[in-house]
C-alpha atoms as a PDB file:
ATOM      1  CA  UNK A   1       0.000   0.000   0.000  1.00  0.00           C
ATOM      2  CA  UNK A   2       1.369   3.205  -1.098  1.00  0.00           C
ATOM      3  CA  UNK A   3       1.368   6.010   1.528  1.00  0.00           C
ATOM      4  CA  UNK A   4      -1.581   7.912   0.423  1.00  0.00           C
ATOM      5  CA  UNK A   5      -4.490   4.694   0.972  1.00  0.00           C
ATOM      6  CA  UNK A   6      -2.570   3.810   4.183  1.00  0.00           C
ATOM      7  CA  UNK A   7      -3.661   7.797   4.938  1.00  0.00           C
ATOM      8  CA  UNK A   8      -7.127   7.093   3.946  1.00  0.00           C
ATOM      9  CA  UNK A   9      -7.334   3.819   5.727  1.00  0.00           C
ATOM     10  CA  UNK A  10      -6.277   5.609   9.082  1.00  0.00           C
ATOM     11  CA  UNK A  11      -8.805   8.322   8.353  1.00  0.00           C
ATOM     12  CA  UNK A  12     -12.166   5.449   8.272  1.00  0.00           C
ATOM     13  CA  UNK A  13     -11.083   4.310  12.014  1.00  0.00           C
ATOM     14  CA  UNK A  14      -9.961   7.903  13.365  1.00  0.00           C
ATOM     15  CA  UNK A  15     -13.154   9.673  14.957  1.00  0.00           C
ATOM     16  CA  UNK A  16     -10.993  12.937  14.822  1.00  0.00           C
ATOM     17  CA  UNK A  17      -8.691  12.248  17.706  1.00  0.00           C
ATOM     18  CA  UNK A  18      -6.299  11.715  15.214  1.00  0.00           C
ATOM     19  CA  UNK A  19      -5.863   8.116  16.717  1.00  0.00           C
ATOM     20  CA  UNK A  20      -6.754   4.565  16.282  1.00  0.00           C
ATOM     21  CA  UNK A  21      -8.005   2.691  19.008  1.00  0.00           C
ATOM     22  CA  UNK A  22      -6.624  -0.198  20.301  1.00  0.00           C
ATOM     23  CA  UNK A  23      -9.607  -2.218  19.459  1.00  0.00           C
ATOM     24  CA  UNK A  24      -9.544  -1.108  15.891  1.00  0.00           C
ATOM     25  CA  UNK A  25      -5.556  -2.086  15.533  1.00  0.00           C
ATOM     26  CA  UNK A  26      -6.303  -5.256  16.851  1.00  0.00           C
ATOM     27  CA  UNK A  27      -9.033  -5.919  14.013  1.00  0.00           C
ATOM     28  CA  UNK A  28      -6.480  -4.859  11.642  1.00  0.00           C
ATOM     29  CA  UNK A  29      -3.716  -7.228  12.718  1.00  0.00           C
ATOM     30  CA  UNK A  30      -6.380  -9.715  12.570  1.00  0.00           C
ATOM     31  CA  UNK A  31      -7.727  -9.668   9.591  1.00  0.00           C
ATOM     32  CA  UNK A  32      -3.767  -9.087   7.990  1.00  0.00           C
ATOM     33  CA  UNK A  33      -3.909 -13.004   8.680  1.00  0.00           C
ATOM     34  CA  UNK A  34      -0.713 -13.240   9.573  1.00  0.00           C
ATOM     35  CA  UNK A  35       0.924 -15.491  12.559  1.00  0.00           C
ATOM     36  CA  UNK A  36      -0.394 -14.818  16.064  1.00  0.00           C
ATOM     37  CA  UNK A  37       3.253 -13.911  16.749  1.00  0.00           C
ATOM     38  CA  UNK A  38       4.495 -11.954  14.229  1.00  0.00           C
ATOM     39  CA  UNK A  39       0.911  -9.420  15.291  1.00  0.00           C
ATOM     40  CA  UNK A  40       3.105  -9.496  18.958  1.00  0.00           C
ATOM     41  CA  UNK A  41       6.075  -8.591  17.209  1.00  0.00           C
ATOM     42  CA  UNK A  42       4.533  -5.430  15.106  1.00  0.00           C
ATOM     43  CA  UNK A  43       2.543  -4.344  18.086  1.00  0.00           C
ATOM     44  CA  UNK A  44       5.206  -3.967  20.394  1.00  0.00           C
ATOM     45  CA  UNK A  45       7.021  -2.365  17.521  1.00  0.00           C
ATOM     46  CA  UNK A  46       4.788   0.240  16.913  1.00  0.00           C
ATOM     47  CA  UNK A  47       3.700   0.771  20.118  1.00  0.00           C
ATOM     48  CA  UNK A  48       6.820   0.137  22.529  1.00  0.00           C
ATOM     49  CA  UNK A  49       4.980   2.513  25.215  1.00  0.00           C
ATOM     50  CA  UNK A  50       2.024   0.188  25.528  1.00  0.00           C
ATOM     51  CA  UNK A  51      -0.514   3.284  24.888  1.00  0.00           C
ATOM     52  CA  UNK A  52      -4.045   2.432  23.848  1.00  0.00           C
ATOM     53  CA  UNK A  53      -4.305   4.259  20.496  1.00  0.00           C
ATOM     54  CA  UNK A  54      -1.929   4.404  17.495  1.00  0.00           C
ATOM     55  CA  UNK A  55      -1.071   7.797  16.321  1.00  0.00           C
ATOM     56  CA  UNK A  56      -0.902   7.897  12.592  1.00  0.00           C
ATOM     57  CA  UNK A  57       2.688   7.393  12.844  1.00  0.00           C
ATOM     58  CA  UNK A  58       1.990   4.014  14.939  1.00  0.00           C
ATOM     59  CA  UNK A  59      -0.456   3.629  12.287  1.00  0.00           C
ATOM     60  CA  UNK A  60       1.494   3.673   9.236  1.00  0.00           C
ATOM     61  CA  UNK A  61       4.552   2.144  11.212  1.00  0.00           C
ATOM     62  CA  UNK A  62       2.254  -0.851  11.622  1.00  0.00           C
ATOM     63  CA  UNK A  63       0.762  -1.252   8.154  1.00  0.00           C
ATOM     64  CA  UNK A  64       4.795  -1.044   6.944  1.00  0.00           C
ATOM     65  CA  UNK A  65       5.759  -3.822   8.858  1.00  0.00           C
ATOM     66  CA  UNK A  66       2.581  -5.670   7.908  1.00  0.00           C
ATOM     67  CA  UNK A  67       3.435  -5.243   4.490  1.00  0.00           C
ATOM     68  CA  UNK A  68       6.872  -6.041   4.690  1.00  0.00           C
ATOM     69  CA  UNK A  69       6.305  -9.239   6.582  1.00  0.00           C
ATOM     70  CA  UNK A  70       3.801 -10.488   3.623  1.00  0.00           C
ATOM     71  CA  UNK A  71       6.619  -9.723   0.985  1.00  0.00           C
ATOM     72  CA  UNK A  72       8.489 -12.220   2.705  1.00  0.00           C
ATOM     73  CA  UNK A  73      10.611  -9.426   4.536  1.00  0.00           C
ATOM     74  CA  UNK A  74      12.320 -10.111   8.362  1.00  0.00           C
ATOM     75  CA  UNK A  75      10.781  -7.976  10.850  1.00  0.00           C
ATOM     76  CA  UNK A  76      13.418  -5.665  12.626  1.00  0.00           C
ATOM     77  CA  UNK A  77      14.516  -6.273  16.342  1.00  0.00           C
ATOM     78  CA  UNK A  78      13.962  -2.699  17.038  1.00  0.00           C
ATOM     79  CA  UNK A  79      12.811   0.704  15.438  1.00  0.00           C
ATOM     80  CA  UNK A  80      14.740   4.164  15.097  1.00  0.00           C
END
């Protein structure tokens, strides 16, 4: 997904907080259908302070690594 649809894909679950909540992320790593684990793994990427929303940084951070991992890419260990 190029940057722009991620963009619009953050804007359908923000309600103008200009955050996802935590129960819409977890829908999303759901339905990415990817390994119980590997959702672990790009959650505590993206979100290494444990908050309960995803800025659209978090956001887009997420869908990257999501991405990635489905192109047959290794995750990182850590994030910049």
């Amino acid at each position: 997904m190029e940057i722009a649809n991620l963009l619009k894909f953050f804007a359908n679950f923000d309600k103008g907080s200009g955050f996802v909540p935590m129960e819409d992320m977890q829908k999303i790593l759901l339905s990415a259908k990817i390994p119980s684990e590997v959702c672990k793994s790009i959650w505590d990427l993206a979100n290494p302070n444990g908050l309960d929303k995803f800025s659209k940084q978090m956001f887009l951070v997420t869908m990257t690594l999501i991405n990635k991992y489905k192109k047959g890419m290794p995750l990182p260990k850590t994030l910049p």
